[in-house]
N, C-alpha and C. Protein backbone atom coordinates (compact mmCIF):
# COMPACT_ATOMS: atom_id res chain seq x y z
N UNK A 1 33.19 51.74 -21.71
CA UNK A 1 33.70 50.42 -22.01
C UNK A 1 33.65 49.53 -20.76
N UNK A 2 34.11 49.75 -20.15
CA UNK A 2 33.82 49.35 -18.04
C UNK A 2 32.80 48.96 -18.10
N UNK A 3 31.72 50.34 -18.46
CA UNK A 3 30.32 49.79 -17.52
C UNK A 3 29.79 48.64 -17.99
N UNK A 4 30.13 48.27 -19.81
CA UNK A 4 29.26 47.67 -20.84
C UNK A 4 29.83 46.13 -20.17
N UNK A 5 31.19 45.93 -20.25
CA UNK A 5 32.18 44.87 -19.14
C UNK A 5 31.39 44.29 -18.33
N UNK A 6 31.00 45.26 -17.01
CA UNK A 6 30.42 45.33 -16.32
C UNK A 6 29.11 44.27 -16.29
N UNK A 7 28.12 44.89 -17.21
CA UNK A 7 27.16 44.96 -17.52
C UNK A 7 26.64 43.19 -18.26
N UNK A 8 28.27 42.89 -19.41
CA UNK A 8 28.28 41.67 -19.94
C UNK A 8 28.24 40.26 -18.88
N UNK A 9 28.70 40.90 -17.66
CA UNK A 9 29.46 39.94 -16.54
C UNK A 9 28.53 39.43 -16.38
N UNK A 10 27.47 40.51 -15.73
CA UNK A 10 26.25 40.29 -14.67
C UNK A 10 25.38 39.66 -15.24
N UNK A 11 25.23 39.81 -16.56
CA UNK A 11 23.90 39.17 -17.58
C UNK A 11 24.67 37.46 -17.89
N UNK A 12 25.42 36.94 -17.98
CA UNK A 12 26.62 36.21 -18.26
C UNK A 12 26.39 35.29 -16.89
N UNK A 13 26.86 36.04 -15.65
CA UNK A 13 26.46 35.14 -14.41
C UNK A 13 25.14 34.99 -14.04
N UNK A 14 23.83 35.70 -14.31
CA UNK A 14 22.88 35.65 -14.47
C UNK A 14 22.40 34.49 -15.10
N UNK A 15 22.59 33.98 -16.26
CA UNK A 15 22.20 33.06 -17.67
C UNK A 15 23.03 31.87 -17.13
N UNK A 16 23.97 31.71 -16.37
CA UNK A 16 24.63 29.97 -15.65
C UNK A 16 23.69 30.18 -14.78
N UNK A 17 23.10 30.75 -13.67
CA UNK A 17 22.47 30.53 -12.84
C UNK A 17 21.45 29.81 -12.91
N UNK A 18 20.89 30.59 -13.80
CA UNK A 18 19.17 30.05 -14.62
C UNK A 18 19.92 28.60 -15.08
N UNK A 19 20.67 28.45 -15.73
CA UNK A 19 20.56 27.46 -16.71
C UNK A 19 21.02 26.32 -15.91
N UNK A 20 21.48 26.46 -13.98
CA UNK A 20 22.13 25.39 -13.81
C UNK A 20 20.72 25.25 -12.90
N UNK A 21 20.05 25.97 -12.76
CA UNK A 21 18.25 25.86 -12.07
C UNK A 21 17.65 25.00 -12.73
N UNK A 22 17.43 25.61 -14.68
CA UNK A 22 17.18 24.31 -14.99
C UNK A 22 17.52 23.10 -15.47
N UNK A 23 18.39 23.11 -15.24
CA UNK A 23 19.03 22.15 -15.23
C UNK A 23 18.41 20.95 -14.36
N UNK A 24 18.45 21.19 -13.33
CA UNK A 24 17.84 20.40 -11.42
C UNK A 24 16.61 20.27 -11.84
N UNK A 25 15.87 21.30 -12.30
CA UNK A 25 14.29 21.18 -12.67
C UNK A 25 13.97 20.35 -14.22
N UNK A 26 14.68 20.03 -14.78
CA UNK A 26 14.22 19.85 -16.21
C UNK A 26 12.92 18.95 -16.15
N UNK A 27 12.67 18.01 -15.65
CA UNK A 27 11.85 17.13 -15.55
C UNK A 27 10.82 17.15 -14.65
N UNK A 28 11.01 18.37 -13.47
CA UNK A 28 9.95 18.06 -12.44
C UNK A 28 8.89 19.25 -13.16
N UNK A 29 7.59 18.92 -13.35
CA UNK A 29 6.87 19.64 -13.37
C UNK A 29 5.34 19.69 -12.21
N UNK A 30 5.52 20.50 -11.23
CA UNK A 30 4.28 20.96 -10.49
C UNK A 30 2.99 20.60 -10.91
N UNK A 31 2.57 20.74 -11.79
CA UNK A 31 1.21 20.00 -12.12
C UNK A 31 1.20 19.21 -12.15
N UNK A 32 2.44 17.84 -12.15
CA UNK A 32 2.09 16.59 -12.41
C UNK A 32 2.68 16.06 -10.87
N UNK A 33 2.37 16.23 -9.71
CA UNK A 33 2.61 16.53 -8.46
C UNK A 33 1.30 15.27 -7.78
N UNK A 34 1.94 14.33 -7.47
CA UNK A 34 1.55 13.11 -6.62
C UNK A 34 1.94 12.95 -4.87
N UNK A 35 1.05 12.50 -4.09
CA UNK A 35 1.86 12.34 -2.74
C UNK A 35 1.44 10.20 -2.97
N UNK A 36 2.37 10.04 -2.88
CA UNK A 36 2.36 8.10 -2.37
C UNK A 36 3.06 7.41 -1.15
N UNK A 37 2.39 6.67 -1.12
CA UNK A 37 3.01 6.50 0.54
C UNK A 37 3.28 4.83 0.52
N UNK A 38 4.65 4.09 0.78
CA UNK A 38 4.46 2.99 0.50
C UNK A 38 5.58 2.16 1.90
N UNK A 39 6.49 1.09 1.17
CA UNK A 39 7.08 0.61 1.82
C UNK A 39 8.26 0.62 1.13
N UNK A 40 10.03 0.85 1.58
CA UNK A 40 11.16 0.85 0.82
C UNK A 40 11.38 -0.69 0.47
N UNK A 41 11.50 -1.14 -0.94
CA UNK A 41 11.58 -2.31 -1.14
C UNK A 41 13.05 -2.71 -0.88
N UNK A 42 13.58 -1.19 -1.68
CA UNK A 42 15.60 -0.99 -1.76
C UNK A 42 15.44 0.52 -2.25
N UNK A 43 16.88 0.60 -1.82
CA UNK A 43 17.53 1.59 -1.33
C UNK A 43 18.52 1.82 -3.09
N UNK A 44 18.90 2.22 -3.92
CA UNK A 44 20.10 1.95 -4.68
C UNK A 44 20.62 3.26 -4.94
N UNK A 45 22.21 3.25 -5.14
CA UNK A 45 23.05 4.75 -4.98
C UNK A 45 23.78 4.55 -6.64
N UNK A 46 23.17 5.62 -7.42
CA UNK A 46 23.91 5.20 -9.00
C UNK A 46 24.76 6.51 -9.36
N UNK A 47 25.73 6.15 -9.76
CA UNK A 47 26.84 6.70 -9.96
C UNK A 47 26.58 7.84 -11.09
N UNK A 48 26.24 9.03 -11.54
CA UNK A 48 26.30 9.74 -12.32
C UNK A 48 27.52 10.02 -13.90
N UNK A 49 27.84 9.46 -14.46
CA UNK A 49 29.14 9.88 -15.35
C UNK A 49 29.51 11.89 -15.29
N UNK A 50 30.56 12.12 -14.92
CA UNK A 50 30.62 13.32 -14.78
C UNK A 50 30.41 14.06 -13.82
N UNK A 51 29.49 13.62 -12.48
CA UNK A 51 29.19 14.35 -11.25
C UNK A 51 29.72 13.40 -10.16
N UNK A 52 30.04 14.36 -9.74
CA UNK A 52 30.45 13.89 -8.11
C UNK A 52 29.83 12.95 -7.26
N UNK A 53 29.93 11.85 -6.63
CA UNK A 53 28.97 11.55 -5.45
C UNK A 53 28.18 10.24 -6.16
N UNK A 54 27.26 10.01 -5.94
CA UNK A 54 25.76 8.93 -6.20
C UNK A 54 24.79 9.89 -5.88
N UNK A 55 23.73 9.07 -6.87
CA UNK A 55 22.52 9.56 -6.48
C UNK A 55 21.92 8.61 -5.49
N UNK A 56 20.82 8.41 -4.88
CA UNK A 56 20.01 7.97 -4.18
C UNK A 56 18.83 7.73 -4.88
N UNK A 57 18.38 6.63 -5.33
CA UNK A 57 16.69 5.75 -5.64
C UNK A 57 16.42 5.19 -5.12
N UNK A 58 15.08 4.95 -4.88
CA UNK A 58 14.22 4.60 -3.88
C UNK A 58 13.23 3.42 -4.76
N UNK A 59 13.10 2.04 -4.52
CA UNK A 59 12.06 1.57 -4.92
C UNK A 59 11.07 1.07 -3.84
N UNK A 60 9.88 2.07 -4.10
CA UNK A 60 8.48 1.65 -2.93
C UNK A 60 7.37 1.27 -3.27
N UNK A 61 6.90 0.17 -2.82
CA UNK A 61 6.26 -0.79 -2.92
C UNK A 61 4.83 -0.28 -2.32
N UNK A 62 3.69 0.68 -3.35
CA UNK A 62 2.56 0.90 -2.91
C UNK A 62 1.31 -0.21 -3.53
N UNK A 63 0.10 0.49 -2.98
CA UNK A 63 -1.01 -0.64 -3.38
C UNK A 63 -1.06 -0.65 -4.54
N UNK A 64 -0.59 0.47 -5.39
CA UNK A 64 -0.50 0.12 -6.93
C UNK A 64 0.39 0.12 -7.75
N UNK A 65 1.37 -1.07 -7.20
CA UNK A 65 2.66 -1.14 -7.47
C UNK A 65 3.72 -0.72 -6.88
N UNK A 66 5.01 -1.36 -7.14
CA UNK A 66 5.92 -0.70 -7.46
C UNK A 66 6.76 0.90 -8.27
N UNK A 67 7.18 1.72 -6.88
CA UNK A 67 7.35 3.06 -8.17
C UNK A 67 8.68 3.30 -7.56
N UNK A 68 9.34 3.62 -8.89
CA UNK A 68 10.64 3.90 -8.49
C UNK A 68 10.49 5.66 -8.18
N UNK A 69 11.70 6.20 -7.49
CA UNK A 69 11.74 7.41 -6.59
C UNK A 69 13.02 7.96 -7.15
N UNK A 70 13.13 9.24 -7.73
CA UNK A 70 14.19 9.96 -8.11
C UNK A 70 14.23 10.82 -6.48
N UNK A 71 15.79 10.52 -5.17
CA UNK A 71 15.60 11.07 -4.29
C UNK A 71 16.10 12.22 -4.59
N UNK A 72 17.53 12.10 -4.48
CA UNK A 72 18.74 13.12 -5.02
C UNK A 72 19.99 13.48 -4.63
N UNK A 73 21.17 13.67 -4.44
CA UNK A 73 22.05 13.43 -3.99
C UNK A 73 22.62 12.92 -3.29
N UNK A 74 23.26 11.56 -2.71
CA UNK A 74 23.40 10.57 -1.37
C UNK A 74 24.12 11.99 -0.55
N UNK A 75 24.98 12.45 -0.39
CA UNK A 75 25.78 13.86 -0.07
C UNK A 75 24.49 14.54 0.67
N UNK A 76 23.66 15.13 -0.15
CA UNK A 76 22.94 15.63 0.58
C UNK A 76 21.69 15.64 1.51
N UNK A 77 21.75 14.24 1.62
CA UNK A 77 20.35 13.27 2.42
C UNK A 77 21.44 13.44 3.70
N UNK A 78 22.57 12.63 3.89
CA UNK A 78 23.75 12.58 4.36
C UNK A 78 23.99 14.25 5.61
N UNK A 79 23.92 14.96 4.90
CA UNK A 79 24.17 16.33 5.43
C UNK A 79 23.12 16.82 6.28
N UNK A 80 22.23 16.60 5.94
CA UNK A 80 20.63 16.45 6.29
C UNK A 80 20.72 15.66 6.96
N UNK A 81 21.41 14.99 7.64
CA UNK A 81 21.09 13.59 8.59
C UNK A 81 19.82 12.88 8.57
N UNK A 82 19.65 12.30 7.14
CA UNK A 82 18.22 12.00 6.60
C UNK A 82 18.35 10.69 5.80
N UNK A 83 18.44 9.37 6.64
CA UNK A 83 18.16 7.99 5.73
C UNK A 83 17.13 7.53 5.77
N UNK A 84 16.96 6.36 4.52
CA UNK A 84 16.15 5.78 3.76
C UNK A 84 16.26 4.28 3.92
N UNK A 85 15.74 3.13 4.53
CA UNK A 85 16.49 2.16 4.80
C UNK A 85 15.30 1.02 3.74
N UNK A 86 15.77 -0.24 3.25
CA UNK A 86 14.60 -0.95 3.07
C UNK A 86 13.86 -1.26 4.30
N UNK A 87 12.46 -1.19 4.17
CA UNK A 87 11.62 -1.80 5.07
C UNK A 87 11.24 -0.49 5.70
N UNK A 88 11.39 0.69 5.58
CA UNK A 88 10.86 1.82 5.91
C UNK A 88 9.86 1.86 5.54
N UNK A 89 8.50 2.57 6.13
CA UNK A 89 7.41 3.22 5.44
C UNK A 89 7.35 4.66 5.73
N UNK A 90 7.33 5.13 4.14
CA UNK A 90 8.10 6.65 3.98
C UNK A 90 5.95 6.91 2.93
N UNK A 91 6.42 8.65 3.29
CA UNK A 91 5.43 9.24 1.99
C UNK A 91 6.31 9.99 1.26
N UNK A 92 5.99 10.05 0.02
CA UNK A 92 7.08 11.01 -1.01
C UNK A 92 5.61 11.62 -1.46
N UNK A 93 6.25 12.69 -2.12
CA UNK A 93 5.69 14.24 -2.75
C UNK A 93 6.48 14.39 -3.38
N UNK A 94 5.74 14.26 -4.99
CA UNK A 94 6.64 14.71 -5.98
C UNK A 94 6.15 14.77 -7.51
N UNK A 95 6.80 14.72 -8.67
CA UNK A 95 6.43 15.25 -9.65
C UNK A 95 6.57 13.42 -10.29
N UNK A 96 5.22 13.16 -10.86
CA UNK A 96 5.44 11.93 -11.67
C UNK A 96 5.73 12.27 -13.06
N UNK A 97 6.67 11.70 -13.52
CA UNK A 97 7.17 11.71 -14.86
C UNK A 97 7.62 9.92 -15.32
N UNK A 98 6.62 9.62 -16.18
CA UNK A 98 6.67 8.16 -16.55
C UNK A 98 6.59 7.60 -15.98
N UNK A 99 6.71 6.75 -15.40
CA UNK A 99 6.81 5.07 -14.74
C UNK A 99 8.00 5.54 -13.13
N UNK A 100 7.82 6.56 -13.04
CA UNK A 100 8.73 7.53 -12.04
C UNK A 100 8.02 8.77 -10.92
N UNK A 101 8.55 8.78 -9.99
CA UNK A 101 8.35 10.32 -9.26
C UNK A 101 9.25 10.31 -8.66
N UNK A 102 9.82 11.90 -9.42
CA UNK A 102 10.91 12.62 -8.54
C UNK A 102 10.52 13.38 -7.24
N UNK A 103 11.18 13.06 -6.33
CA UNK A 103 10.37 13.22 -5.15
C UNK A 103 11.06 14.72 -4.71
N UNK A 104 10.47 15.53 -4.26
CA UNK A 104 10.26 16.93 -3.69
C UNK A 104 10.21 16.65 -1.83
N UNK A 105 10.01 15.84 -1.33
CA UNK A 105 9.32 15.62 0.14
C UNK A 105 9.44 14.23 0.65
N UNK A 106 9.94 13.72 1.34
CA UNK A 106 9.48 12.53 1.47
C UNK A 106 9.73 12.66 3.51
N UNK A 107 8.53 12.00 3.91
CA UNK A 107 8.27 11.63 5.53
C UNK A 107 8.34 10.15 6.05
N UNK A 108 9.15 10.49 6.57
CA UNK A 108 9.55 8.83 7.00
C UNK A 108 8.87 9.51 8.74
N UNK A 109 8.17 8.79 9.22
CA UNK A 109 7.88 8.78 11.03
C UNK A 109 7.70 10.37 11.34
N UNK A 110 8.58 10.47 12.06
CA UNK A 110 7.80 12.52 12.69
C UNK A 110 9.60 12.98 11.81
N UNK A 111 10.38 12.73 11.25
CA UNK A 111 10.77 12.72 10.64
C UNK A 111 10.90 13.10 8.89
N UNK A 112 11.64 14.14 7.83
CA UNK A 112 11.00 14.70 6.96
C UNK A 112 12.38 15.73 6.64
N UNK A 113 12.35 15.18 5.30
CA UNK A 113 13.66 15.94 4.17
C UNK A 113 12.62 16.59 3.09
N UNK A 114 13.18 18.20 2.71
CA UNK A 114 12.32 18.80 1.41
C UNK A 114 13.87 19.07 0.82
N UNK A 115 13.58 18.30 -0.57
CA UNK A 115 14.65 18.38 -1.30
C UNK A 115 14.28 18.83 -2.53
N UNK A 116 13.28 19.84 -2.98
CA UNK A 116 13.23 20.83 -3.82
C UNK A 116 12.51 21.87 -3.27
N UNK A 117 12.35 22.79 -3.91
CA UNK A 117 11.17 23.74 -3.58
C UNK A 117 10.15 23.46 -4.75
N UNK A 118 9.06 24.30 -4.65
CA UNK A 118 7.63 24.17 -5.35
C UNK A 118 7.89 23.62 -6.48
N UNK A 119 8.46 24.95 -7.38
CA UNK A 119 9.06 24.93 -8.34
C UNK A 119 9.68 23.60 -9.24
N UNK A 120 10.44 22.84 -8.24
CA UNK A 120 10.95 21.74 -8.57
C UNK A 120 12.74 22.05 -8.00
N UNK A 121 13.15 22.93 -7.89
CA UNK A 121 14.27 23.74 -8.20
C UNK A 121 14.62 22.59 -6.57
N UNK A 122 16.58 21.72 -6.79
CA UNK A 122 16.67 21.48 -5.83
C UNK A 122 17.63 22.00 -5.01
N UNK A 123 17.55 21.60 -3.47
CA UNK A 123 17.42 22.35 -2.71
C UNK A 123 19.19 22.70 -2.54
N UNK A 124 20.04 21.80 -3.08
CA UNK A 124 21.35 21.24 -3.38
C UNK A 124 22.19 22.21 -4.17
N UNK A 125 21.00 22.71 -5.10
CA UNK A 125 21.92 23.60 -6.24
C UNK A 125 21.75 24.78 -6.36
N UNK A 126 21.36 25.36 -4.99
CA UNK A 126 21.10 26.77 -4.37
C UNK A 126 21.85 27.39 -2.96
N UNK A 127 23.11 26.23 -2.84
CA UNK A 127 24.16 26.96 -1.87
C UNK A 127 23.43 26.25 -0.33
N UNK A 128 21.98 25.61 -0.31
CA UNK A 128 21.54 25.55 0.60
C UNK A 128 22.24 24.01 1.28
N UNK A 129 23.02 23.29 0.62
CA UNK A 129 23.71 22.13 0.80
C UNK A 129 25.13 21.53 0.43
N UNK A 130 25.61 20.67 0.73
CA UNK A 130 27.25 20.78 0.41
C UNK A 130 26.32 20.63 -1.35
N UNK A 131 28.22 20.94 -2.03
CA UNK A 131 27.97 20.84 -3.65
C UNK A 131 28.53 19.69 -3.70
């Protein structure tokens, strides 16, 4: 009866893990993986309903347009001692999804935050940053 207990726990904490992975990943997919390199037009921090903190978006102004930038947690750019200012010229690496790229990478100067891994998985919701 213990071991089966046991056994329910581990499979149980196992299945939040995954599910709060994809959770972070739902949208980034690796094949659809762009590098753009532009100028910060603005900076904007939007409030999540339900989560802690702001997020961080980025709108950059390349030769083919305007693209908005999913960064990711203001908290954890922050921790990272890693800003984004308008009038920066940054490169992002990341997964385009619509009229969007969630950015995985972005290099501002000799300077440089990786805020997912390959995967998409970010870097925030793996203990590797405050929560």
């Amino acid at each position: 009866m213990r071991r089966t207990l046991l056994v329910m726990t581990i499979v149980a904490g196992m299945a939040m893990v995954l599910a709060a992975q994809q959770r972070g990943q739902r949208n980034y997919d690796p094949a659809s993986e762009v590098t753009i390199s532009g100028t910060v037009a603005d900076v904007v921090q939007i409030s999540h309903q339900g989560r802690r903190g702001s997020g961080t978006h980025l709108k950059l102004t390349t030769d083919a347009g305007v693209v908005a930038v999913h960064v990711g947690p203001a908290r954890y750019l922050e921790a990272q001692k890693f800003s984004v200012a308008k009038g920066d010229q940054v490169t992002v690496t990341g997964s385009k999804i619509k009229n969007a790229v969630i950015a995985r990478e972005i290099r501002k100067g000799d300077s440089s935050i990786t805020l997912r891994d390959a995967q998409g998985v970010p870097k925030w919701s793996r203990g590797r940053g405050p929560k």
